[in-house]
C-alpha atoms as a PDB file:
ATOM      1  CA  UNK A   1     120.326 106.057 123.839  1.00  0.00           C
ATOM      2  CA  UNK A   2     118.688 109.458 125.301  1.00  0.00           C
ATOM      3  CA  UNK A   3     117.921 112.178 122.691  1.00  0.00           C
ATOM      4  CA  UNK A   4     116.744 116.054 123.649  1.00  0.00           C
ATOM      5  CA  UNK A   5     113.340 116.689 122.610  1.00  0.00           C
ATOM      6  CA  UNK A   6     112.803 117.035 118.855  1.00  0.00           C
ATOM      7  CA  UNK A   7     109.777 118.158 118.357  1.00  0.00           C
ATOM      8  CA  UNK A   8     108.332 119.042 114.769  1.00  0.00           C
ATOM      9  CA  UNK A   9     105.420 119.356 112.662  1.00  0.00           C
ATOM     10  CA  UNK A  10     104.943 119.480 108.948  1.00  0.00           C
ATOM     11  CA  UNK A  11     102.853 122.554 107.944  1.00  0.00           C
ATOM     12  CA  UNK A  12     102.377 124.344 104.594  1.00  0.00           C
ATOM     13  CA  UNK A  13     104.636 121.870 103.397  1.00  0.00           C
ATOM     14  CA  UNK A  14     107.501 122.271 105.474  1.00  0.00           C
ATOM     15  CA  UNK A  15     109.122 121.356 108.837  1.00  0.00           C
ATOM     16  CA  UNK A  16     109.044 123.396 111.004  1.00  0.00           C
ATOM     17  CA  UNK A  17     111.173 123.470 114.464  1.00  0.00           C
ATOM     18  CA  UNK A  18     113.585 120.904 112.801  1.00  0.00           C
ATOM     19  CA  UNK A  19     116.235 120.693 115.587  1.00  0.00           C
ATOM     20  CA  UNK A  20     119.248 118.688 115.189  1.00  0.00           C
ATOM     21  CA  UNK A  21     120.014 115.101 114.507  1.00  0.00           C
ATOM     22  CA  UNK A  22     123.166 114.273 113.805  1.00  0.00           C
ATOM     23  CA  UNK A  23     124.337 111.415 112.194  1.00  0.00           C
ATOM     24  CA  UNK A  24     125.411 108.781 114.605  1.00  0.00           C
ATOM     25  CA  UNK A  25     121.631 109.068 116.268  1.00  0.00           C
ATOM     26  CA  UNK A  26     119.956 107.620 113.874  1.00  0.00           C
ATOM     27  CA  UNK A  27     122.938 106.138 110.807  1.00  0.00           C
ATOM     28  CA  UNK A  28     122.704 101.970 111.263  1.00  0.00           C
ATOM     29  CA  UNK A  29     121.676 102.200 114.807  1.00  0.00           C
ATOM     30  CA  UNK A  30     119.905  99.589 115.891  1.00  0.00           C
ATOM     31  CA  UNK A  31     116.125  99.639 115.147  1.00  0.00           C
ATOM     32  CA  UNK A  32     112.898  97.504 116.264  1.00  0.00           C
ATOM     33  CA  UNK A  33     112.272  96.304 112.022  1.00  0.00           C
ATOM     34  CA  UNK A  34     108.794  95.060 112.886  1.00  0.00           C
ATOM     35  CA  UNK A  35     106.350  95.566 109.812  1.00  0.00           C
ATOM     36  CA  UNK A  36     102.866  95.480 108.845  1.00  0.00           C
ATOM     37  CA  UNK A  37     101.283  94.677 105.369  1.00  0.00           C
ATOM     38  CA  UNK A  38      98.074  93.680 104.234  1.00  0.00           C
ATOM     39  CA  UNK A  39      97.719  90.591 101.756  1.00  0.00           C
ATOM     40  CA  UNK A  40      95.652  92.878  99.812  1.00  0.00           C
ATOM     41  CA  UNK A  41      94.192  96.485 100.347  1.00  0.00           C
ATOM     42  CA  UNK A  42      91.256  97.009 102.398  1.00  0.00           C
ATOM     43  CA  UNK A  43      92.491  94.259 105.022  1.00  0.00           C
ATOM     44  CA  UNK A  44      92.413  96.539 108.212  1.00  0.00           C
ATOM     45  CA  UNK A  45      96.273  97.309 108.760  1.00  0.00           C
ATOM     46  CA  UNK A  46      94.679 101.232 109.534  1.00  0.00           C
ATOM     47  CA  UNK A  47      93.443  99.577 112.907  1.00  0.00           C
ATOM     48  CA  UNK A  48      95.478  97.005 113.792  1.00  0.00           C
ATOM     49  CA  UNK A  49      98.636 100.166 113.242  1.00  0.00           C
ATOM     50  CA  UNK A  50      96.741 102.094 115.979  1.00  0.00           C
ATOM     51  CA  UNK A  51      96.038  99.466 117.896  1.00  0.00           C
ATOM     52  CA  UNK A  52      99.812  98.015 118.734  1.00  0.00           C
ATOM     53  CA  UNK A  53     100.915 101.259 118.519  1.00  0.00           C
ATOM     54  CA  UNK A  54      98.247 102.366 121.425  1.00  0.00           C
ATOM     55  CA  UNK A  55      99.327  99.138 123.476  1.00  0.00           C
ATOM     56  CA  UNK A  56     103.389  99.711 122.758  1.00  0.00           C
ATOM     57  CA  UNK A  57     102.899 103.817 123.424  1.00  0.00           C
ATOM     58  CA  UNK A  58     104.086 103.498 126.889  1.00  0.00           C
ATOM     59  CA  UNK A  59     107.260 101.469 125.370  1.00  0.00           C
ATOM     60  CA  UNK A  60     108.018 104.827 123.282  1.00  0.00           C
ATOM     61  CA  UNK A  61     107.203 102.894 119.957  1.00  0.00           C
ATOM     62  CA  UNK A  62     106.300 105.462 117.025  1.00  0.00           C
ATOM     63  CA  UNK A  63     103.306 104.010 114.595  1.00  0.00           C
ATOM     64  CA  UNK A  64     104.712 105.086 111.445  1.00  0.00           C
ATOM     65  CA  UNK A  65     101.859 104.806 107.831  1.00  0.00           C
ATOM     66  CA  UNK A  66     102.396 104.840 104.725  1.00  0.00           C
ATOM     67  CA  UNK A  67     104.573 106.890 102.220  1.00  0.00           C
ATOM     68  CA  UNK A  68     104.974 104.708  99.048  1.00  0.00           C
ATOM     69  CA  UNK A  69     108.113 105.055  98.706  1.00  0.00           C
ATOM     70  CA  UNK A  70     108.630 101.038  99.487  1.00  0.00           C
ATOM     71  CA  UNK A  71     106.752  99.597  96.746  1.00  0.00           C
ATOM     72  CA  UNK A  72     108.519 102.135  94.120  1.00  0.00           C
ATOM     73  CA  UNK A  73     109.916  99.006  91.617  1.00  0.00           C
ATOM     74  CA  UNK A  74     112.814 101.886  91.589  1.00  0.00           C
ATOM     75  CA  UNK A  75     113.803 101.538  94.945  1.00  0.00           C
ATOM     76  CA  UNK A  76     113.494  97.608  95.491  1.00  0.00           C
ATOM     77  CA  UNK A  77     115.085  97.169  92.561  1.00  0.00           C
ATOM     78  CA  UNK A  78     117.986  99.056  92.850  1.00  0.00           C
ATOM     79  CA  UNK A  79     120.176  96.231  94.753  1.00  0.00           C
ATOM     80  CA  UNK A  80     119.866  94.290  91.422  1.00  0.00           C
ATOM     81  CA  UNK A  81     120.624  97.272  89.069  1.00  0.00           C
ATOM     82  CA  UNK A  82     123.890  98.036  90.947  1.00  0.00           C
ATOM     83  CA  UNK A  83     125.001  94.781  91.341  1.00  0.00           C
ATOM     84  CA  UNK A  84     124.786  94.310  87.370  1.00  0.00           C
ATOM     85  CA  UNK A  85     126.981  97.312  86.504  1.00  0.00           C
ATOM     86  CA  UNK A  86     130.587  96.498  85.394  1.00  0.00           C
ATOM     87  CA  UNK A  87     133.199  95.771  87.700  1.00  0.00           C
ATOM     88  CA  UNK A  88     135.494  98.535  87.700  1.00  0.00           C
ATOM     89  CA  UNK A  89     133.071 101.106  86.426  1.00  0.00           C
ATOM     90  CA  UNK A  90     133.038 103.647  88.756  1.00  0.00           C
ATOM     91  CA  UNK A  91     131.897 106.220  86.745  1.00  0.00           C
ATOM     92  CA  UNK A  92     129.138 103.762  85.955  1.00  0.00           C
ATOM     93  CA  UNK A  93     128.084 103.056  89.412  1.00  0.00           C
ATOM     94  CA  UNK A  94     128.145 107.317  90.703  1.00  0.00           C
ATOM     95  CA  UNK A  95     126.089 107.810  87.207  1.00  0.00           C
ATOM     96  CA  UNK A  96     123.312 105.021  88.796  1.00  0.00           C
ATOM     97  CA  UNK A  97     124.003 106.506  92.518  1.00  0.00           C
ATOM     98  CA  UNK A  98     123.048 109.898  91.253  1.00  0.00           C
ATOM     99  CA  UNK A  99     120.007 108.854  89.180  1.00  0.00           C
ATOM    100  CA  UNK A 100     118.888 106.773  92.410  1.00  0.00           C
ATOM    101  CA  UNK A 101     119.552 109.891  94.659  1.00  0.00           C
ATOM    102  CA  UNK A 102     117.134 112.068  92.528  1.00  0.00           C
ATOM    103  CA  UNK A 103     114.234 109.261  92.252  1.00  0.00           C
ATOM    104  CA  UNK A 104     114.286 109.327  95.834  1.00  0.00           C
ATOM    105  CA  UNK A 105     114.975 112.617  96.538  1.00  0.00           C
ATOM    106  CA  UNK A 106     111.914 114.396  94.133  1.00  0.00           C
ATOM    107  CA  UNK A 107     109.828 111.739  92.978  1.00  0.00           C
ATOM    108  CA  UNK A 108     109.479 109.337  95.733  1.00  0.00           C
ATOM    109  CA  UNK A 109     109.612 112.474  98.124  1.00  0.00           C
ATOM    110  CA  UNK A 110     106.839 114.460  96.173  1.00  0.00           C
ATOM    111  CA  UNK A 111     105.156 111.706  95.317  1.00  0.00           C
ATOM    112  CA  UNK A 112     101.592 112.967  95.223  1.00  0.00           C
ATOM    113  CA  UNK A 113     102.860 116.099  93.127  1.00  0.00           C
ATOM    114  CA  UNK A 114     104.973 114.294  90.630  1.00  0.00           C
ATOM    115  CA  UNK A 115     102.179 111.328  89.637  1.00  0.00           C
ATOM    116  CA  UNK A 116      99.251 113.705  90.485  1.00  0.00           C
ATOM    117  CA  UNK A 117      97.731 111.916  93.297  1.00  0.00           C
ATOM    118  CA  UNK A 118      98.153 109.223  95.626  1.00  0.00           C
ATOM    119  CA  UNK A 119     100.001 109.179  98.837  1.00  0.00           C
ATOM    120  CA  UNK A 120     101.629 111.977  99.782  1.00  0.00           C
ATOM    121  CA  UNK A 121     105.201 110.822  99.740  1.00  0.00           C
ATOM    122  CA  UNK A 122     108.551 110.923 102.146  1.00  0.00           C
ATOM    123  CA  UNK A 123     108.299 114.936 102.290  1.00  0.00           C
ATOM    124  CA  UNK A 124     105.770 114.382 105.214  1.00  0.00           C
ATOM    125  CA  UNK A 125     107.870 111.919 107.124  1.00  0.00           C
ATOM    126  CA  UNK A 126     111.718 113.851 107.062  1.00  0.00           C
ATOM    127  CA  UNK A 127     113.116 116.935 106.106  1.00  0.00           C
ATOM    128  CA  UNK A 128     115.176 116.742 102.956  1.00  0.00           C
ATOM    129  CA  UNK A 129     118.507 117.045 104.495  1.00  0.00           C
ATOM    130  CA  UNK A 130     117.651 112.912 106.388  1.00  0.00           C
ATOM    131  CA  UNK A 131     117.621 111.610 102.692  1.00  0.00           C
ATOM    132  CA  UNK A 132     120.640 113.462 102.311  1.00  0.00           C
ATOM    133  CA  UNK A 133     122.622 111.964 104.864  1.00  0.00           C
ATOM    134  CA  UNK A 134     121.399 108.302 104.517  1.00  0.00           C
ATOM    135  CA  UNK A 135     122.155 108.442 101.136  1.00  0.00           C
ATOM    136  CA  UNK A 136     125.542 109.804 101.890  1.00  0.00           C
ATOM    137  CA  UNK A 137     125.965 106.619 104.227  1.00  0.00           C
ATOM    138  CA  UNK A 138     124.712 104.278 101.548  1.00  0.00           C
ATOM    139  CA  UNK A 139     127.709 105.372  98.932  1.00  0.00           C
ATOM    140  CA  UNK A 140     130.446 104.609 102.052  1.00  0.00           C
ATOM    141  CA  UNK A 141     128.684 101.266 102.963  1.00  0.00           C
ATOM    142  CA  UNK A 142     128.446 100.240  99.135  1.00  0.00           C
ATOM    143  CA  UNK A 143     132.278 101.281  98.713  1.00  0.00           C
ATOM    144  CA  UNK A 144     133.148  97.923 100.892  1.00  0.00           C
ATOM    145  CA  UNK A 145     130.027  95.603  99.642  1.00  0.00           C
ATOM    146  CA  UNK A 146     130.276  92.733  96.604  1.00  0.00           C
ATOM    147  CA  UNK A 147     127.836  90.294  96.853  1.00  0.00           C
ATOM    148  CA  UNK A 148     124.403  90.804  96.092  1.00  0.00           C
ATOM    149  CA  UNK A 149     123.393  90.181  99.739  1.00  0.00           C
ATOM    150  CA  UNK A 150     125.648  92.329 101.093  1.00  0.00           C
ATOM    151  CA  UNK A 151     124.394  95.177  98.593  1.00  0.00           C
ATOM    152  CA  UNK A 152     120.627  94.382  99.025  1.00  0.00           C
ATOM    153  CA  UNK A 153     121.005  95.433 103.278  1.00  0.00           C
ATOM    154  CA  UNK A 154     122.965  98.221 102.382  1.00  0.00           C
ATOM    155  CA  UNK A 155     119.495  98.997 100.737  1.00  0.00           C
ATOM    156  CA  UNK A 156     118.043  97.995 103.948  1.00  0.00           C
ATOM    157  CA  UNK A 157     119.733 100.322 105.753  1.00  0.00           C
ATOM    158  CA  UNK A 158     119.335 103.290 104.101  1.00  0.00           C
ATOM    159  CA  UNK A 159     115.661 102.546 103.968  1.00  0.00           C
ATOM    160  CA  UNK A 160     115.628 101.469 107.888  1.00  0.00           C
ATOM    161  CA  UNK A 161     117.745 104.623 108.451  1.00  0.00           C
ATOM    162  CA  UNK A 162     115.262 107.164 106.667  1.00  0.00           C
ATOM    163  CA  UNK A 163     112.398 105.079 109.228  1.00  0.00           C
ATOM    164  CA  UNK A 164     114.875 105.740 112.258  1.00  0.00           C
ATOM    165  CA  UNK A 165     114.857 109.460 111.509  1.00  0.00           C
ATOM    166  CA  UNK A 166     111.125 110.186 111.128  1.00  0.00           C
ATOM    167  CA  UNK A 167     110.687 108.010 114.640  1.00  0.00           C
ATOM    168  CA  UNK A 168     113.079 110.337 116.351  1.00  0.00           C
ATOM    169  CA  UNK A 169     111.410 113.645 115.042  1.00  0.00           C
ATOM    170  CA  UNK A 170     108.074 112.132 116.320  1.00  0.00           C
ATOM    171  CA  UNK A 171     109.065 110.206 119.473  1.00  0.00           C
ATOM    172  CA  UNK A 172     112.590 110.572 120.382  1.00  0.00           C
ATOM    173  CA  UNK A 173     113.108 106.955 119.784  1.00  0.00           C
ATOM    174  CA  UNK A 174     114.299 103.998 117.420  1.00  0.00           C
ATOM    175  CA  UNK A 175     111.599 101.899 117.932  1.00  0.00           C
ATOM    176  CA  UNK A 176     109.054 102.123 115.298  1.00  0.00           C
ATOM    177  CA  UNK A 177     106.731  99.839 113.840  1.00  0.00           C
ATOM    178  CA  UNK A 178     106.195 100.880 110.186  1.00  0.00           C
ATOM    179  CA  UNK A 179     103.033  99.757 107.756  1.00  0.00           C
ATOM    180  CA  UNK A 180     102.395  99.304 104.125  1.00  0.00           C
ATOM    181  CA  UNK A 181     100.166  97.144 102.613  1.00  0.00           C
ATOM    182  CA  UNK A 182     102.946  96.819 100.114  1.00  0.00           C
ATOM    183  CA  UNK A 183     105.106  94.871 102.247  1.00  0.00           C
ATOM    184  CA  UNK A 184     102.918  91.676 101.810  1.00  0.00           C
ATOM    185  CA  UNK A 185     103.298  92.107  97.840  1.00  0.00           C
ATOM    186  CA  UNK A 186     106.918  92.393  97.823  1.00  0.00           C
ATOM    187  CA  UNK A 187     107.799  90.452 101.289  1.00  0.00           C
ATOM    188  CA  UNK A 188     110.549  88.536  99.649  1.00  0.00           C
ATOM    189  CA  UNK A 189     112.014  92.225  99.032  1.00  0.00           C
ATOM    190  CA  UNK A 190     112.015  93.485 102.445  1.00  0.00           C
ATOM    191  CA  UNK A 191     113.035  90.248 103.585  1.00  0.00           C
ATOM    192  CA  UNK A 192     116.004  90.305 101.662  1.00  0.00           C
ATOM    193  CA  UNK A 193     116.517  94.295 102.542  1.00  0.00           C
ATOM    194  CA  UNK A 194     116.401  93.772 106.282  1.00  0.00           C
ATOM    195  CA  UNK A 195     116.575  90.420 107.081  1.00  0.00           C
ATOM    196  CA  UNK A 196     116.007  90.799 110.580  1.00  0.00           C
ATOM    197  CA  UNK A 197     112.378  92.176 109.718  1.00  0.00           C
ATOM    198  CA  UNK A 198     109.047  90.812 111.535  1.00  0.00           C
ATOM    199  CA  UNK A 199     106.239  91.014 108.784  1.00  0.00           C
ATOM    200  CA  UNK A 200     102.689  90.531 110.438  1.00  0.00           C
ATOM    201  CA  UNK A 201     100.532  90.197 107.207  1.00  0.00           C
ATOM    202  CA  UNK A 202      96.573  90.740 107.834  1.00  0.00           C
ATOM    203  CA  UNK A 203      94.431  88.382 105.394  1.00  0.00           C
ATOM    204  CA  UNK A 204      90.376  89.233 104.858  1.00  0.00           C
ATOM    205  CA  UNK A 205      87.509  87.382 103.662  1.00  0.00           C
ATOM    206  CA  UNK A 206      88.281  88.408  99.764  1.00  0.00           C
ATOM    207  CA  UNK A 207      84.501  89.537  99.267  1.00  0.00           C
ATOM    208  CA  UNK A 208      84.719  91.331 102.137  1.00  0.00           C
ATOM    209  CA  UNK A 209      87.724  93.069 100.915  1.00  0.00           C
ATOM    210  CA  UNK A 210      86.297  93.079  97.623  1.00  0.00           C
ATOM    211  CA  UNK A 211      83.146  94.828  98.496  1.00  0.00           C
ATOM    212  CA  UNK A 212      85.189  97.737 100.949  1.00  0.00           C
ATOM    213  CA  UNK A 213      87.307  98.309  97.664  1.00  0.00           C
ATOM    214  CA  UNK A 214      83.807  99.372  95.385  1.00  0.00           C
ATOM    215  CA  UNK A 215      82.740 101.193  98.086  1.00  0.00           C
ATOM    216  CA  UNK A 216      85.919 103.196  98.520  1.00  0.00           C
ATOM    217  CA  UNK A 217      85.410 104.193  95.023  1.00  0.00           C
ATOM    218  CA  UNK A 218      88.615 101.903  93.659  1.00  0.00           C
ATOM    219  CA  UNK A 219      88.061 100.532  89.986  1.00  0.00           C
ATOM    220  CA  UNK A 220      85.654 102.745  89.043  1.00  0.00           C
ATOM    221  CA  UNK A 221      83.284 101.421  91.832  1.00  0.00           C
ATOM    222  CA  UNK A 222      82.840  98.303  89.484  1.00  0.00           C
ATOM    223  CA  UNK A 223      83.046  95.437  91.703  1.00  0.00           C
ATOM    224  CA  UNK A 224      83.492  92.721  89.561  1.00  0.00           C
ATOM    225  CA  UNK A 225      86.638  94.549  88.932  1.00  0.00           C
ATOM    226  CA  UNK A 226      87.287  94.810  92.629  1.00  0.00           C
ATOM    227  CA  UNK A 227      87.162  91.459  92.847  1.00  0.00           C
ATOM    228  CA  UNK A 228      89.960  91.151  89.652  1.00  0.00           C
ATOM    229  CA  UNK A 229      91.963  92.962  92.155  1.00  0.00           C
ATOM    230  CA  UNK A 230      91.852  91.554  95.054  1.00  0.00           C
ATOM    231  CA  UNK A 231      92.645  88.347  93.229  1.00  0.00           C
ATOM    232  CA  UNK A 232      95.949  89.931  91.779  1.00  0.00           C
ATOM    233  CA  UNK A 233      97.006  91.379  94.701  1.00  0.00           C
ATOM    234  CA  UNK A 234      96.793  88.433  96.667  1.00  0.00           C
ATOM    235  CA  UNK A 235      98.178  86.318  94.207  1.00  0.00           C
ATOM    236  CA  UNK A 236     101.062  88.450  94.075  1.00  0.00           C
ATOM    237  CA  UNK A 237     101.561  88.436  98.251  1.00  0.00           C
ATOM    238  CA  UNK A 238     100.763  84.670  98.359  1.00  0.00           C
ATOM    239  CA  UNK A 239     104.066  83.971  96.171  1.00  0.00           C
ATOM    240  CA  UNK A 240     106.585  86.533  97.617  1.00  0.00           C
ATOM    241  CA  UNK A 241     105.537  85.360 101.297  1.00  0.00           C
ATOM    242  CA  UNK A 242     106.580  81.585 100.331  1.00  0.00           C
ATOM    243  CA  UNK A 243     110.087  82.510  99.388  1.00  0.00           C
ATOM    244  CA  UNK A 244     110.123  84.248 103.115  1.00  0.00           C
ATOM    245  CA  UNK A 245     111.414  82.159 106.044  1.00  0.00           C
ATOM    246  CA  UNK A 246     108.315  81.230 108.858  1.00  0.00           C
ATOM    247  CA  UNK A 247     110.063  83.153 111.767  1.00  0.00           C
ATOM    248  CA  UNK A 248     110.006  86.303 109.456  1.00  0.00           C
ATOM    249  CA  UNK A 249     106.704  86.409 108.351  1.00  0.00           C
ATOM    250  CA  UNK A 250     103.366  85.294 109.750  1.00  0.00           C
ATOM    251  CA  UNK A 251      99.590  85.925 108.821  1.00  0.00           C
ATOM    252  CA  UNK A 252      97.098  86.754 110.807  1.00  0.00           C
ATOM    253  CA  UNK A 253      93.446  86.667 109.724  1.00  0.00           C
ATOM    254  CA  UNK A 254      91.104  90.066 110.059  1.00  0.00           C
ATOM    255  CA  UNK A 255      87.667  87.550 111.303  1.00  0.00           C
ATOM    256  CA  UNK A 256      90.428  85.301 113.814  1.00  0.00           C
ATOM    257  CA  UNK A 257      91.299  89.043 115.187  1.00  0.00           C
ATOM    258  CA  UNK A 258      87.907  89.968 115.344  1.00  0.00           C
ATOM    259  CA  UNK A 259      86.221  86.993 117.383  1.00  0.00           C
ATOM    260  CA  UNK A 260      89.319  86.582 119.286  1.00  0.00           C
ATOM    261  CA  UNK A 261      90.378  90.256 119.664  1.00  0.00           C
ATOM    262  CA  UNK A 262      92.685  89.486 123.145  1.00  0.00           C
ATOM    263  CA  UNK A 263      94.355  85.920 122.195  1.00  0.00           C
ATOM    264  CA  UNK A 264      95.371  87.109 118.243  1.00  0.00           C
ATOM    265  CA  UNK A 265      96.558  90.537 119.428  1.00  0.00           C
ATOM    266  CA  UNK A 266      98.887  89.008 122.141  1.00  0.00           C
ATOM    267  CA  UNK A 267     100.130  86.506 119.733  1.00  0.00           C
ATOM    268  CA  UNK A 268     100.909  89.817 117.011  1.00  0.00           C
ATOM    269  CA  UNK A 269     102.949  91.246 119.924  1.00  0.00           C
ATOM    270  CA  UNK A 270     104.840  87.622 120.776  1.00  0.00           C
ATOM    271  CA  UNK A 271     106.012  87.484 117.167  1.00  0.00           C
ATOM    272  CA  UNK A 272     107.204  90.846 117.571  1.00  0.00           C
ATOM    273  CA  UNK A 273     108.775  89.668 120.751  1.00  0.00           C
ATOM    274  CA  UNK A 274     107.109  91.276 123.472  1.00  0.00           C
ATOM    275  CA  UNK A 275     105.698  89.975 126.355  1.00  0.00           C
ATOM    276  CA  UNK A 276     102.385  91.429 128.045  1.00  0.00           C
ATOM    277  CA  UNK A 277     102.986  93.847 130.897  1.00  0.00           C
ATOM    278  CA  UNK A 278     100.785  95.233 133.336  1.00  0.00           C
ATOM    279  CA  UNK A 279      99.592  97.886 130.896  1.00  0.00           C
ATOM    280  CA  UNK A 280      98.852  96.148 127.841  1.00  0.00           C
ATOM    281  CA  UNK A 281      97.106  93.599 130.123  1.00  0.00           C
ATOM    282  CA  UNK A 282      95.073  96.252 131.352  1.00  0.00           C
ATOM    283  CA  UNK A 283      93.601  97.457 127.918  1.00  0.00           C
ATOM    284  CA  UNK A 284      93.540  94.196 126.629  1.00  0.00           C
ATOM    285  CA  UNK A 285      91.195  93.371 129.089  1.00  0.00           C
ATOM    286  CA  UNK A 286      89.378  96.584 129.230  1.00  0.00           C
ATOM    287  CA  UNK A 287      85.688  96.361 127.816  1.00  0.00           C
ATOM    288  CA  UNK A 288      85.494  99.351 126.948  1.00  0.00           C
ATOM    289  CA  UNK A 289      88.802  99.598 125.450  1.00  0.00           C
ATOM    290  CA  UNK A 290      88.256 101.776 121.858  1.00  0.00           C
ATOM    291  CA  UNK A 291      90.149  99.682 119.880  1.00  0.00           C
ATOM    292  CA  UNK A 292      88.314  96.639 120.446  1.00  0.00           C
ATOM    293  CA  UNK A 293      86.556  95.295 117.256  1.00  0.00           C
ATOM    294  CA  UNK A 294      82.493  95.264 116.701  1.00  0.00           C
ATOM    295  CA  UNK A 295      81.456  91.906 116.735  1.00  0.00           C
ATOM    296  CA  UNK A 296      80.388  90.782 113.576  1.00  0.00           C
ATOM    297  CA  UNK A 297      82.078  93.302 111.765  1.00  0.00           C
ATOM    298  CA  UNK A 298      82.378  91.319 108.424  1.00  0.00           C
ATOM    299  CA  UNK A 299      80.068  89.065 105.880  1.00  0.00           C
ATOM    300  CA  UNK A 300      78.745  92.087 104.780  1.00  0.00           C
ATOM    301  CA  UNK A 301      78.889  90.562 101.454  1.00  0.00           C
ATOM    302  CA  UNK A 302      76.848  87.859 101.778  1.00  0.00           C
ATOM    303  CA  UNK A 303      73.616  90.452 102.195  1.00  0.00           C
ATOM    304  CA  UNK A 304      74.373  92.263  99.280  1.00  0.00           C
ATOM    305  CA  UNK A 305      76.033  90.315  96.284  1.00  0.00           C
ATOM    306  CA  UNK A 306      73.728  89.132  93.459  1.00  0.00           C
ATOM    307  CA  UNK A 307      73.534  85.288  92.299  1.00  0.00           C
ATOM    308  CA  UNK A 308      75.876  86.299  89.424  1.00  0.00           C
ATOM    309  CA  UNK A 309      78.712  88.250  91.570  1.00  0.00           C
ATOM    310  CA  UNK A 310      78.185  85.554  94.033  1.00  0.00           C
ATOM    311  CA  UNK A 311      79.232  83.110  91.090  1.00  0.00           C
ATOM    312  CA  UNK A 312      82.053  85.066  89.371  1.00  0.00           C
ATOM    313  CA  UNK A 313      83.722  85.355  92.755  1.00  0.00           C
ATOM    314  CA  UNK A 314      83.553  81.302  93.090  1.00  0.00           C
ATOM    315  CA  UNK A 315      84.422  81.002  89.554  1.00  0.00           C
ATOM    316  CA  UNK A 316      87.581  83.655  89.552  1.00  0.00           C
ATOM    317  CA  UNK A 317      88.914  82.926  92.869  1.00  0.00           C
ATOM    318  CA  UNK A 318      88.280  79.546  94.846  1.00  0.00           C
ATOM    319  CA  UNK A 319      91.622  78.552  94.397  1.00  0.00           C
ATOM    320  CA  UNK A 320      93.146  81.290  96.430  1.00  0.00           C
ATOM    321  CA  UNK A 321      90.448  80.697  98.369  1.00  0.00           C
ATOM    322  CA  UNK A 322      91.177  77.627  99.668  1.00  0.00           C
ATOM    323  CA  UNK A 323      95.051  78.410  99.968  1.00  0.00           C
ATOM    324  CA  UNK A 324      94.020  80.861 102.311  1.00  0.00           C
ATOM    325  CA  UNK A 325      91.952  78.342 104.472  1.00  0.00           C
ATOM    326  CA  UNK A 326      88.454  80.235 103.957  1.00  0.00           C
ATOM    327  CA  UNK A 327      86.502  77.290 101.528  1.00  0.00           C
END
């Protein structure tokens, strides 16, 4: 599919040069679905987003961050809710429609305004008028949907749609590769949103992790409480990712990528489905290639935790631990 040239930039808090996109460019038209999550925060998904989407730039692949607007309980809930109203309840099911249309249309799109902080929300990736129009397709698509599957990728597609839209603005494409660390915590979600997704979930050292969190400033810099964290949010990846099937969903270690930068990245892009070409060859075997890792570039932790945080880490967390194949 061959689209004019779109381009756009957000400034002052608008679009600006928003040229047209109609629906059929971007409404349930096929998209690429890969992911990228993080088993916890802090895991490196920043670098390993601009890395594929540096070696897939020549394939006119758009590297698309985070909004937020995934891990909203509001939003991946929402299959449920509707499914649970009354048969025959129409009035019922616009009522929920409209209330879903406004979460996602100020809250989830102003995000940073409306909770006072945080990421900034959808208003940076689409104009107001995409959420429109997806939603617009989501009421037709629901119209001819009963079964809870069938209702959860209508979901999926208005979420996949909203993705399709930013990548054309940016790239004049439908291939995208979108990242939230939030996919890993809710995998079985997204799975069951778009079950043709590819999930590449990054796993870290958890003191490692732990340690990058208090130094980020996150729980008060406390890192005992850091470590609390990491444990929760891990726990909470480790059982959505079981109720995901293998060919959906595979992890990848941050120290595997690290010491073996060339044979873990090419096995990222085969579960994607690509096969090396000339180009990615090329950088992959570049030396000087800038997104290479730095040798080394983790243990930190073992230079600069006490005896006692040393301890409470073993104590709190050597059962995930060894589910994760580090003990």
């Amino acid at each position: 599919m061959e689209f004019k040239n779109r381009y756009i930039k957000y400034v002052h808090r608008k679009f600006i040069k928003p040229l047209t996109i109609e629906e059929k460019d971007f409404i349930s038209s096929q998209s690429s679905n890969f992911f990228l999550s993080g088993i916890s925060g802090r895991t490196g998904t920043t670098w390993v987003m601009r890395l594929i989407g540096d070696l897939l730039n020549h394939l006119n692949y758009t590297s698309i961050g985070e909004s937020g607007f995934f891990v909203f309980g509001q939003f991946r809930n929402a299959p449920v809710e509707y499914f649970q109203i009354t048969p025959g309840t129409e009035k019922n099911k616009t009522a929920y429609l409209n209330f879903f249309y406004k979460f996602v249309s100020k809250w989830a799109y102003d995000r940073r305004k409306i909770y006072k902080g945080g990421l900034q929300g959808l208003k940076i990736f689409v104009p107001k008028k995409a959420i429109k129009m997806s939603f617009e397709n989501l009421k037709k698509e629901l119209e001819k949907k009963e079964t809870l599957d069938e209702i959860y990728q209508c979901f999926g597609n208005f979420y996949s749609n909203i993705l399709n839209y930013h990548s054309l603005l940016q790239n004049n494409s439908l291939r995208w590769i979108s990242k939230e660390p939030g996919y890993a915590r809710h995998a079985d979600d997204l799975y069951r949103l778009i079950p043709k997704s590819k999930n590449v979930v990054l796993v870290r050292e958890g003191r490692d992790v732990a340690l990058s969190m208090k130094n980020r400033g996150w729980e008060d810099a406390n890192l005992k409480r850091c470590i609390l964290r990491w444990k929760t949010f891990t726990e909470m990846s480790l059982s959505a990712i079981e109720k995901v099937p293998s060919e959906n969903i595979k992890l990848v270690k941050y120290e595997e990528l690290v010491d073996n930068f060339q044979e873990m990245t090419l096995e990222i892009l085969e579960f994607y489905g690509f096969k090396p070409d000339e180009i990615i060859e090329e950088k992959l075997n570049d030396e000087n290639y800038r997104f290479k890792p730095l040798k080394g570039n983790y243990g930190k932790w073992k230079e600069i935790y006490t005896s006692d945080e040393k301890k409470f880490f073993e104590d709190s967390c050597s059962t995930i631990m060894e589910k994760l194949n580090y003990l």
